[in-house]
PDB file of N, CA and C in Angstrom:
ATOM      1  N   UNK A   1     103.347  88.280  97.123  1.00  0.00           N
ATOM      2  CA  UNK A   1     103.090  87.517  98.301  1.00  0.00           C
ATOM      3  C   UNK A   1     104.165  87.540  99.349  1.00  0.00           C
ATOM      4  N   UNK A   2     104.666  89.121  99.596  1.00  0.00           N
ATOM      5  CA  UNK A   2     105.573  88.991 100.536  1.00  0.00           C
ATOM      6  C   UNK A   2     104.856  88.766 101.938  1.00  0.00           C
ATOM      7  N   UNK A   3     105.786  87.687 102.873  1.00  0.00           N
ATOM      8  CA  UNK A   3     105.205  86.542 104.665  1.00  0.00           C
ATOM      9  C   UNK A   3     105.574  87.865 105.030  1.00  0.00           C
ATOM     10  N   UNK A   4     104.443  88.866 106.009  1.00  0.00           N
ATOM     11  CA  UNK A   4     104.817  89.039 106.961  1.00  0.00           C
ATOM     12  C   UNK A   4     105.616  88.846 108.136  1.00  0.00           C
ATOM     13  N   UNK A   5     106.982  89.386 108.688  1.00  0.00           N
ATOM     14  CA  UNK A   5     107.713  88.846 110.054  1.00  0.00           C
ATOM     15  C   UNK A   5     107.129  88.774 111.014  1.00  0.00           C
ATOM     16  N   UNK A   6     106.438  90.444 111.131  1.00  0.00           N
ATOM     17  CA  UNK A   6     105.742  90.572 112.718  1.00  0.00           C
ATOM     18  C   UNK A   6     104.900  90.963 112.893  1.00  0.00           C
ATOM     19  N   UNK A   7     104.009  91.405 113.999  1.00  0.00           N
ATOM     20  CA  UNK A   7     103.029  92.233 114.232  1.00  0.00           C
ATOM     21  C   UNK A   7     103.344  93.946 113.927  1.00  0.00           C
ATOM     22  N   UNK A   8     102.095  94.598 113.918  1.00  0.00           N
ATOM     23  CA  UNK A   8     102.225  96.081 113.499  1.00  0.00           C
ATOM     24  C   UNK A   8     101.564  96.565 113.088  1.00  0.00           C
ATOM     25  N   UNK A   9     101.728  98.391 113.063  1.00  0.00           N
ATOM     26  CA  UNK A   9     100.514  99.334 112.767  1.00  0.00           C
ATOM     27  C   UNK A   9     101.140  99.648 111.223  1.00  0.00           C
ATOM     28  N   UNK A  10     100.147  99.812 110.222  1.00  0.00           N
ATOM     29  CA  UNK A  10     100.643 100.615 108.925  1.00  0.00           C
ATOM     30  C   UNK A  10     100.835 102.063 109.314  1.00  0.00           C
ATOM     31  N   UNK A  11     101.772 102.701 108.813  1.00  0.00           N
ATOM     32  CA  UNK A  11     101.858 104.233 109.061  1.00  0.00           C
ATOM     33  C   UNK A  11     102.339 104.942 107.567  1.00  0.00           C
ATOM     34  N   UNK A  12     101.739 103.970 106.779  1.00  0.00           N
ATOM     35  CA  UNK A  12     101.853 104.387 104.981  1.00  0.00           C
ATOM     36  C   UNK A  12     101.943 103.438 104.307  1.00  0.00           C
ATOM     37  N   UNK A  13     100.723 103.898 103.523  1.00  0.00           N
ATOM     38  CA  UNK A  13     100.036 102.950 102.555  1.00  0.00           C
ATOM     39  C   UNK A  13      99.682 102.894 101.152  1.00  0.00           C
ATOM     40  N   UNK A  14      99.824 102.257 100.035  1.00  0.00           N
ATOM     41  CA  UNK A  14      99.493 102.370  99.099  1.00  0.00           C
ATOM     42  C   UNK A  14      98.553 101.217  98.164  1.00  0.00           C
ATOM     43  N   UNK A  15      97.031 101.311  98.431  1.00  0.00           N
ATOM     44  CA  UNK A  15      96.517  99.993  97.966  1.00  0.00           C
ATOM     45  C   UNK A  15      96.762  98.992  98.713  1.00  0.00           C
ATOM     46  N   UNK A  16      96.946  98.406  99.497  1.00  0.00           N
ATOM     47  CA  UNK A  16      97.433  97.757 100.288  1.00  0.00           C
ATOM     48  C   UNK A  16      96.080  96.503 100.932  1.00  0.00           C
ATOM     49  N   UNK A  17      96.463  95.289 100.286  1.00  0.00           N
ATOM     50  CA  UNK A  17      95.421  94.079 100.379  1.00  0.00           C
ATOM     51  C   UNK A  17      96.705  92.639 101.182  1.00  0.00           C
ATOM     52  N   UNK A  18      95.482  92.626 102.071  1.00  0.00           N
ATOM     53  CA  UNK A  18      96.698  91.481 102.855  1.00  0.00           C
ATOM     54  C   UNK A  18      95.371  89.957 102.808  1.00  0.00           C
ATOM     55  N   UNK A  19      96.406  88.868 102.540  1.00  0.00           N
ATOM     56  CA  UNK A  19      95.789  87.659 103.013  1.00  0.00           C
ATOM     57  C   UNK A  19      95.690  86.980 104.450  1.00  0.00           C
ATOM     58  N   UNK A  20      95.102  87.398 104.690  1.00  0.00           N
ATOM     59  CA  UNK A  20      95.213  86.846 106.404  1.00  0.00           C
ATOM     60  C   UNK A  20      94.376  85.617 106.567  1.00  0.00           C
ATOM     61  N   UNK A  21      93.936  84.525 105.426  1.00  0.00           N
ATOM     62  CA  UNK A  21      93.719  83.214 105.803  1.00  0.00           C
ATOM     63  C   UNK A  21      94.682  82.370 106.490  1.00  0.00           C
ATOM     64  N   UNK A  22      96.091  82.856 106.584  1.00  0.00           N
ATOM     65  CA  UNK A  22      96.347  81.445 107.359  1.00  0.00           C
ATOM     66  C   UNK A  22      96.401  82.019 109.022  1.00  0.00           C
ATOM     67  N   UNK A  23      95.357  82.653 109.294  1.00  0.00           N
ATOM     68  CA  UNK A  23      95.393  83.385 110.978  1.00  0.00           C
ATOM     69  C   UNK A  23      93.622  83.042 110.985  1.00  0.00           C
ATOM     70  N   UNK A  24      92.877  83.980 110.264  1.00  0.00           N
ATOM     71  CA  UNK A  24      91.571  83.797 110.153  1.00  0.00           C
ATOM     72  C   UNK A  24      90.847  82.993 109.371  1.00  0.00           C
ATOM     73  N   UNK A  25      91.518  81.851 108.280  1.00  0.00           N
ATOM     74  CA  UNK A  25      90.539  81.286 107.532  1.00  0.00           C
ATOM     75  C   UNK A  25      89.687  81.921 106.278  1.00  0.00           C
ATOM     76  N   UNK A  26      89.698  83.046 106.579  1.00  0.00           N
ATOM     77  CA  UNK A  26      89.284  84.014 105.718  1.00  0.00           C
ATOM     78  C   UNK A  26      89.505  83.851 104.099  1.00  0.00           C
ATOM     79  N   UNK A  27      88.967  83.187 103.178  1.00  0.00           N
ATOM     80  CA  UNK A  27      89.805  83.656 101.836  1.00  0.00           C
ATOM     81  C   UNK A  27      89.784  85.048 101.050  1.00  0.00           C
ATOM     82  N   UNK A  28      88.684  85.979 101.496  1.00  0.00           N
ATOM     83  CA  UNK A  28      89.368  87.357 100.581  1.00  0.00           C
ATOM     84  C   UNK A  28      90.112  88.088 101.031  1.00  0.00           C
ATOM     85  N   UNK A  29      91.039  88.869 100.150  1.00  0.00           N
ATOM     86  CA  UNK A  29      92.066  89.644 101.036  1.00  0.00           C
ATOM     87  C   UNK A  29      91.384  91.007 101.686  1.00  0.00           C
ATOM     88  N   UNK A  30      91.877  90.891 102.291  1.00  0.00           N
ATOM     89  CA  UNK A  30      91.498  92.175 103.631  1.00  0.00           C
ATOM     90  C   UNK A  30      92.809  93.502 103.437  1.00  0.00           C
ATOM     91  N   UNK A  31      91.234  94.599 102.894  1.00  0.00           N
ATOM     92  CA  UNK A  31      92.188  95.942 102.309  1.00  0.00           C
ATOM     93  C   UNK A  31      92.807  96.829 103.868  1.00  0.00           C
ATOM     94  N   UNK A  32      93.677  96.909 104.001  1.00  0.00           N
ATOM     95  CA  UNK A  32      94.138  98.146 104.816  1.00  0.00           C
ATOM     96  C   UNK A  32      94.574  99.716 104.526  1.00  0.00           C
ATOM     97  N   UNK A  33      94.185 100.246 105.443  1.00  0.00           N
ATOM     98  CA  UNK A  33      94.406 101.647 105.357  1.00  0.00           C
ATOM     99  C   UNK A  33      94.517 102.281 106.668  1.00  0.00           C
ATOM    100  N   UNK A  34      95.179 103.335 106.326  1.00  0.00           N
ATOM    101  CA  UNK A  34      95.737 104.031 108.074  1.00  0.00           C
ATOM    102  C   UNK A  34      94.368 104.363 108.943  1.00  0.00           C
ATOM    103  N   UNK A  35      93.263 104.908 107.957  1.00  0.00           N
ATOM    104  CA  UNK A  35      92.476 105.190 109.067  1.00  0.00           C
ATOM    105  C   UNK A  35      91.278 104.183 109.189  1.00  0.00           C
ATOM    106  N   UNK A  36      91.540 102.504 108.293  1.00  0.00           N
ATOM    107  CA  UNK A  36      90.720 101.906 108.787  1.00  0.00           C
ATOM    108  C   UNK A  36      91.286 100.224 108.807  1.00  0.00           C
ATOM    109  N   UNK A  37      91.539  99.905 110.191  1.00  0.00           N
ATOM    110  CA  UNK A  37      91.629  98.516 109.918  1.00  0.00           C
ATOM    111  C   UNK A  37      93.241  98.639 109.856  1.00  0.00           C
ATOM    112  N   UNK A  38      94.292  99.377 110.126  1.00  0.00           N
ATOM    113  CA  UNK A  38      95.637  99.361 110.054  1.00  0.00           C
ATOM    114  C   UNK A  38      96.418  98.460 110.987  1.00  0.00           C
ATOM    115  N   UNK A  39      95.692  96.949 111.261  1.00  0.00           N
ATOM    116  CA  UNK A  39      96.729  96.711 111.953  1.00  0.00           C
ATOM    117  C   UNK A  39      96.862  95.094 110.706  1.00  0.00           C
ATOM    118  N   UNK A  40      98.840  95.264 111.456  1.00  0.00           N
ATOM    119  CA  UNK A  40      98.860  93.856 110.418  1.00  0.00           C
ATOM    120  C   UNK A  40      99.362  92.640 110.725  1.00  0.00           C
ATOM    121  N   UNK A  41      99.684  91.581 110.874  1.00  0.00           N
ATOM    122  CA  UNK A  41      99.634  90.367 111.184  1.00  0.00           C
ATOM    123  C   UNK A  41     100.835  89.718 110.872  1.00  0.00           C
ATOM    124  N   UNK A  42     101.520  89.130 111.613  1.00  0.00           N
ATOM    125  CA  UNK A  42     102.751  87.882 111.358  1.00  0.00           C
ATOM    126  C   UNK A  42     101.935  86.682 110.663  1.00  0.00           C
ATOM    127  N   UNK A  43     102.624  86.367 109.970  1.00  0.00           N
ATOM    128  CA  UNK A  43     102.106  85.047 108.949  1.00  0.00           C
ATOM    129  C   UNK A  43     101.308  85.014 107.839  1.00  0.00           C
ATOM    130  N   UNK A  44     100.580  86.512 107.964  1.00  0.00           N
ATOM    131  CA  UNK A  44      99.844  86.880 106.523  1.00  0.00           C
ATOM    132  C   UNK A  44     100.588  87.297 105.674  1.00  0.00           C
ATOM    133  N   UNK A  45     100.427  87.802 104.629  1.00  0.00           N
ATOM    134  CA  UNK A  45     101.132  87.822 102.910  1.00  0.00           C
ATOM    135  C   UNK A  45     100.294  88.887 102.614  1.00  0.00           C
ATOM    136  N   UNK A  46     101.211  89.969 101.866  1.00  0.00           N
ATOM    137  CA  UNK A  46     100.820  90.815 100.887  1.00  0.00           C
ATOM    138  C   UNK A  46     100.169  90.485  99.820  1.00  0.00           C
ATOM    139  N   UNK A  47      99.475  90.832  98.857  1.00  0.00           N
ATOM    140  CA  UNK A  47      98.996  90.456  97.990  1.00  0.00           C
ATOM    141  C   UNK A  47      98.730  91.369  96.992  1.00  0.00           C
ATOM    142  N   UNK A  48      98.789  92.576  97.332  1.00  0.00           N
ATOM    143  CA  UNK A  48      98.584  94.117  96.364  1.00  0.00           C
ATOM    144  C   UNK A  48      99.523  94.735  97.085  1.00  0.00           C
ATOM    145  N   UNK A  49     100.010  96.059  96.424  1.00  0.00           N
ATOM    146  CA  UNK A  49     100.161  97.384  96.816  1.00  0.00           C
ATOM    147  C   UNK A  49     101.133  96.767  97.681  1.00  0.00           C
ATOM    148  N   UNK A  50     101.465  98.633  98.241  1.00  0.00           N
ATOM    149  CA  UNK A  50     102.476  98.437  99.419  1.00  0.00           C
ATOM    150  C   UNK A  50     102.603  99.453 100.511  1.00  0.00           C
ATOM    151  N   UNK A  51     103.247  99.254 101.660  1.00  0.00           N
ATOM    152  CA  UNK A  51     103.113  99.945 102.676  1.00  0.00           C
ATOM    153  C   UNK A  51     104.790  99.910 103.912  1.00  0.00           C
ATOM    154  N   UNK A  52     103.902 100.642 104.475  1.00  0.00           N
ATOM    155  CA  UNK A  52     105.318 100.667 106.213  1.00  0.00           C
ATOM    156  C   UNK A  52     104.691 100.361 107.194  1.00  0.00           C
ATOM    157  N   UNK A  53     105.158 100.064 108.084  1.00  0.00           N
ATOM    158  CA  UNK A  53     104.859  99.962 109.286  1.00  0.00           C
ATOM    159  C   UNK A  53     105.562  99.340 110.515  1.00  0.00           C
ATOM    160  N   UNK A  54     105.130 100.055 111.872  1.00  0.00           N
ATOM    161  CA  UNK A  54     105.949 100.169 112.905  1.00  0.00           C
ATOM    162  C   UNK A  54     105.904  98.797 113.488  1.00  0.00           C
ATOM    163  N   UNK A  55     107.059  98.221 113.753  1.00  0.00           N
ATOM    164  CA  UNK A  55     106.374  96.776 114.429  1.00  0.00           C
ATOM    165  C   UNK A  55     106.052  96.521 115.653  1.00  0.00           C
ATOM    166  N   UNK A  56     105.355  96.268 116.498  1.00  0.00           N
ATOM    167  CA  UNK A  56     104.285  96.265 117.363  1.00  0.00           C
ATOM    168  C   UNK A  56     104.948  94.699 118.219  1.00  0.00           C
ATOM    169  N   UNK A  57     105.155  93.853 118.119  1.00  0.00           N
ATOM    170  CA  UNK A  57     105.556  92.112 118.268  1.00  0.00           C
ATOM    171  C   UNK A  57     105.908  91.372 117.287  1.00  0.00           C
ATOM    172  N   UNK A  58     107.108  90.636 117.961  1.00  0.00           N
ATOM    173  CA  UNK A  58     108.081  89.425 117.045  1.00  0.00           C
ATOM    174  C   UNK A  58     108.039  88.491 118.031  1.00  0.00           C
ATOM    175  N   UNK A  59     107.976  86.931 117.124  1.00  0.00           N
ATOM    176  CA  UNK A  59     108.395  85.748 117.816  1.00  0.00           C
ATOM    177  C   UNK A  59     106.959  85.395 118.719  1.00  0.00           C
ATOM    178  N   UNK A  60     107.303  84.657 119.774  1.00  0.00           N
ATOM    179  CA  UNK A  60     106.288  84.150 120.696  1.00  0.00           C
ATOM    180  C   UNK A  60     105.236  85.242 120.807  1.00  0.00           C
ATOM    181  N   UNK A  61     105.352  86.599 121.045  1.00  0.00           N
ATOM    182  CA  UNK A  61     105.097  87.801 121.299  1.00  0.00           C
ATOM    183  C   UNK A  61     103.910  88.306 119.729  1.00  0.00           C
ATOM    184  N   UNK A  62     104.151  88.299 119.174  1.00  0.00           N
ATOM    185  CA  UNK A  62     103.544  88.238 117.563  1.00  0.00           C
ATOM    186  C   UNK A  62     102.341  87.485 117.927  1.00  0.00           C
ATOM    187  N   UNK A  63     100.788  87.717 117.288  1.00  0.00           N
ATOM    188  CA  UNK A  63      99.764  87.130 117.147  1.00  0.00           C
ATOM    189  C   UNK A  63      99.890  85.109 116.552  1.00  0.00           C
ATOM    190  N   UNK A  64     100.666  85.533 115.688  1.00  0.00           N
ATOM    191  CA  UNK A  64     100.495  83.872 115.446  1.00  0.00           C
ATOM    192  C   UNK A  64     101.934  82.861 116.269  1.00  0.00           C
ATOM    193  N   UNK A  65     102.300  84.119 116.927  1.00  0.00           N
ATOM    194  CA  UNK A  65     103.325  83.118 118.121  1.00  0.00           C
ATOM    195  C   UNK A  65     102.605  83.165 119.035  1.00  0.00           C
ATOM    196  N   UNK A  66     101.655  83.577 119.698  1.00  0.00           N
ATOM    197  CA  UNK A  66     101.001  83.307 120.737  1.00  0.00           C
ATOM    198  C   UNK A  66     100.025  81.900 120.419  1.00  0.00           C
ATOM    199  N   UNK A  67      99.399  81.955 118.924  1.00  0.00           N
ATOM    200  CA  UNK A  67      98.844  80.554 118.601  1.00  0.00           C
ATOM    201  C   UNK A  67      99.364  79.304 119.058  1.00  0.00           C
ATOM    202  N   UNK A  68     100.487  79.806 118.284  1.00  0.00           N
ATOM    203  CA  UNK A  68     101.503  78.530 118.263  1.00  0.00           C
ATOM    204  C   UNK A  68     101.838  77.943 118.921  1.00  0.00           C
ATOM    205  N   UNK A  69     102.049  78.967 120.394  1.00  0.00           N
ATOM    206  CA  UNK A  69     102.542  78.840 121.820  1.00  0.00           C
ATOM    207  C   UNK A  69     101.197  77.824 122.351  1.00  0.00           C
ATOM    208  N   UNK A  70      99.818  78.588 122.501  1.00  0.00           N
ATOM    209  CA  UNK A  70      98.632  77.932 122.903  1.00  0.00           C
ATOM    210  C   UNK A  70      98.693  76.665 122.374  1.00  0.00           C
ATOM    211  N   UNK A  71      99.002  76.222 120.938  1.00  0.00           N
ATOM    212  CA  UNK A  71      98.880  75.280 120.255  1.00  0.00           C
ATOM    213  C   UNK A  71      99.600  73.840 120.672  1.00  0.00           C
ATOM    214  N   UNK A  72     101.036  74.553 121.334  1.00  0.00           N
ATOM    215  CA  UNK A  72     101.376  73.436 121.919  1.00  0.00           C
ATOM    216  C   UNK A  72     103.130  72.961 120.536  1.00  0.00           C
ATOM    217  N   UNK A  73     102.993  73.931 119.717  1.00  0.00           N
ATOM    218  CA  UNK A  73     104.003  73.859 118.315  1.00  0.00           C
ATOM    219  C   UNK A  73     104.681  74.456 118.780  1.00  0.00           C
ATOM    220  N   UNK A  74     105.531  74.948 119.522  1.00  0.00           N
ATOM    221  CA  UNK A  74     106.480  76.049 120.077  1.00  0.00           C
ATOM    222  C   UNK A  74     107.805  74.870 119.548  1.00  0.00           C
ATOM    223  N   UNK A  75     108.106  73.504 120.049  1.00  0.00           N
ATOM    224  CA  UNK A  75     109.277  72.654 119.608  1.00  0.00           C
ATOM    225  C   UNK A  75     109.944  72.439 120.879  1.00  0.00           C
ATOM    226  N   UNK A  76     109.355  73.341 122.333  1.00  0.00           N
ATOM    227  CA  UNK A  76     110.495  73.257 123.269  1.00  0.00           C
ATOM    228  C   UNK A  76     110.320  71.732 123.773  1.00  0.00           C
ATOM    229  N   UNK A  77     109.318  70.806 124.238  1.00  0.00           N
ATOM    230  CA  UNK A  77     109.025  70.053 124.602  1.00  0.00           C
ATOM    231  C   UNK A  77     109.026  68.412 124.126  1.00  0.00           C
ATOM    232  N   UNK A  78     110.116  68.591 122.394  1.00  0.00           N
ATOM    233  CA  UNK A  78     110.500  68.163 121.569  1.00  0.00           C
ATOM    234  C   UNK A  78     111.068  66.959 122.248  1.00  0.00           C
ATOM    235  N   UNK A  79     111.912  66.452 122.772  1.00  0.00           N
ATOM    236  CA  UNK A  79     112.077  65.818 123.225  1.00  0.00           C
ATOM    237  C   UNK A  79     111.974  64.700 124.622  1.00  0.00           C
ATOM    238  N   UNK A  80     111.107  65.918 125.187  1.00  0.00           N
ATOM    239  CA  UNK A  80     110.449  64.964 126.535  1.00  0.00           C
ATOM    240  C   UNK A  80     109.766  63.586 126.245  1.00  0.00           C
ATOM    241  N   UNK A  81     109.645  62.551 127.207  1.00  0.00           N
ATOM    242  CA  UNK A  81     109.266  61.536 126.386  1.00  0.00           C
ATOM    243  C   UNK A  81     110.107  60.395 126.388  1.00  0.00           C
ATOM    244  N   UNK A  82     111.300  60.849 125.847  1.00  0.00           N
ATOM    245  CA  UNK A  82     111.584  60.386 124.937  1.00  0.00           C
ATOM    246  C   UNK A  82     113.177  58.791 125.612  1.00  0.00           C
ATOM    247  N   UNK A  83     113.252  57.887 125.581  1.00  0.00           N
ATOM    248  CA  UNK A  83     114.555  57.410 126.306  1.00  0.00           C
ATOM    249  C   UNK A  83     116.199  58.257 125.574  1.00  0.00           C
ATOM    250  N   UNK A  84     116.789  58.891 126.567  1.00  0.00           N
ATOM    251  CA  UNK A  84     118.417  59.302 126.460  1.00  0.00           C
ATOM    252  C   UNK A  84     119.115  58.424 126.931  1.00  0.00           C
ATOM    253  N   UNK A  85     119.678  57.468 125.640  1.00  0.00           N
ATOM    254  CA  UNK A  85     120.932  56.656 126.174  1.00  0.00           C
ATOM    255  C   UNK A  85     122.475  57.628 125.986  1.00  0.00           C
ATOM    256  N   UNK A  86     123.382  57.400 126.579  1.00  0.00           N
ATOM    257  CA  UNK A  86     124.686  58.446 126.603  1.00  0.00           C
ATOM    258  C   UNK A  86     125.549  57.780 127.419  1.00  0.00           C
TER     259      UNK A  86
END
């Protein structure tokens, strides 16, 4: 169950089954392969096999940082609100 960091294309593969429920909800794992379905996801988990791949987006930039961002969870806004005595 190695967390994905970032976004990206596989460019070598071996068996290779990813969990991508916590992006899609999805519970079966979703098989990849170079010539079908090779792209892979920040926040999903390995679950079989193994592979490479080029990374494509990190951070805000990454599929589930853009969520996060939409979502309103980013943390920057953490303190607005809020009374600063000093």
């Amino acid at each position: 169950g190695d967390l994905l960091p970032a976004d990206g294309v596989l460019i070598q593969g071996n068996d290779l089954k990813i969990d991508e429920s916590a992006l899609t909800g999805e519970s079966d794992h979703v098989r990849k392969s170079l010539d079908k379905d090779p792209l892979l996801l920040s926040g999903t988990h390995v679950m079989e096999g193994s592979g490479r791949m080029v990374v494509t987006a990190v951070g805000v930039n990454s599929q589930s940082g853009i969520i996060f961002t939409l979502l309103g969870a980013t943390g920057d806004d953490e303190d607005e609100g809020r009374d600063r005595k000093g």
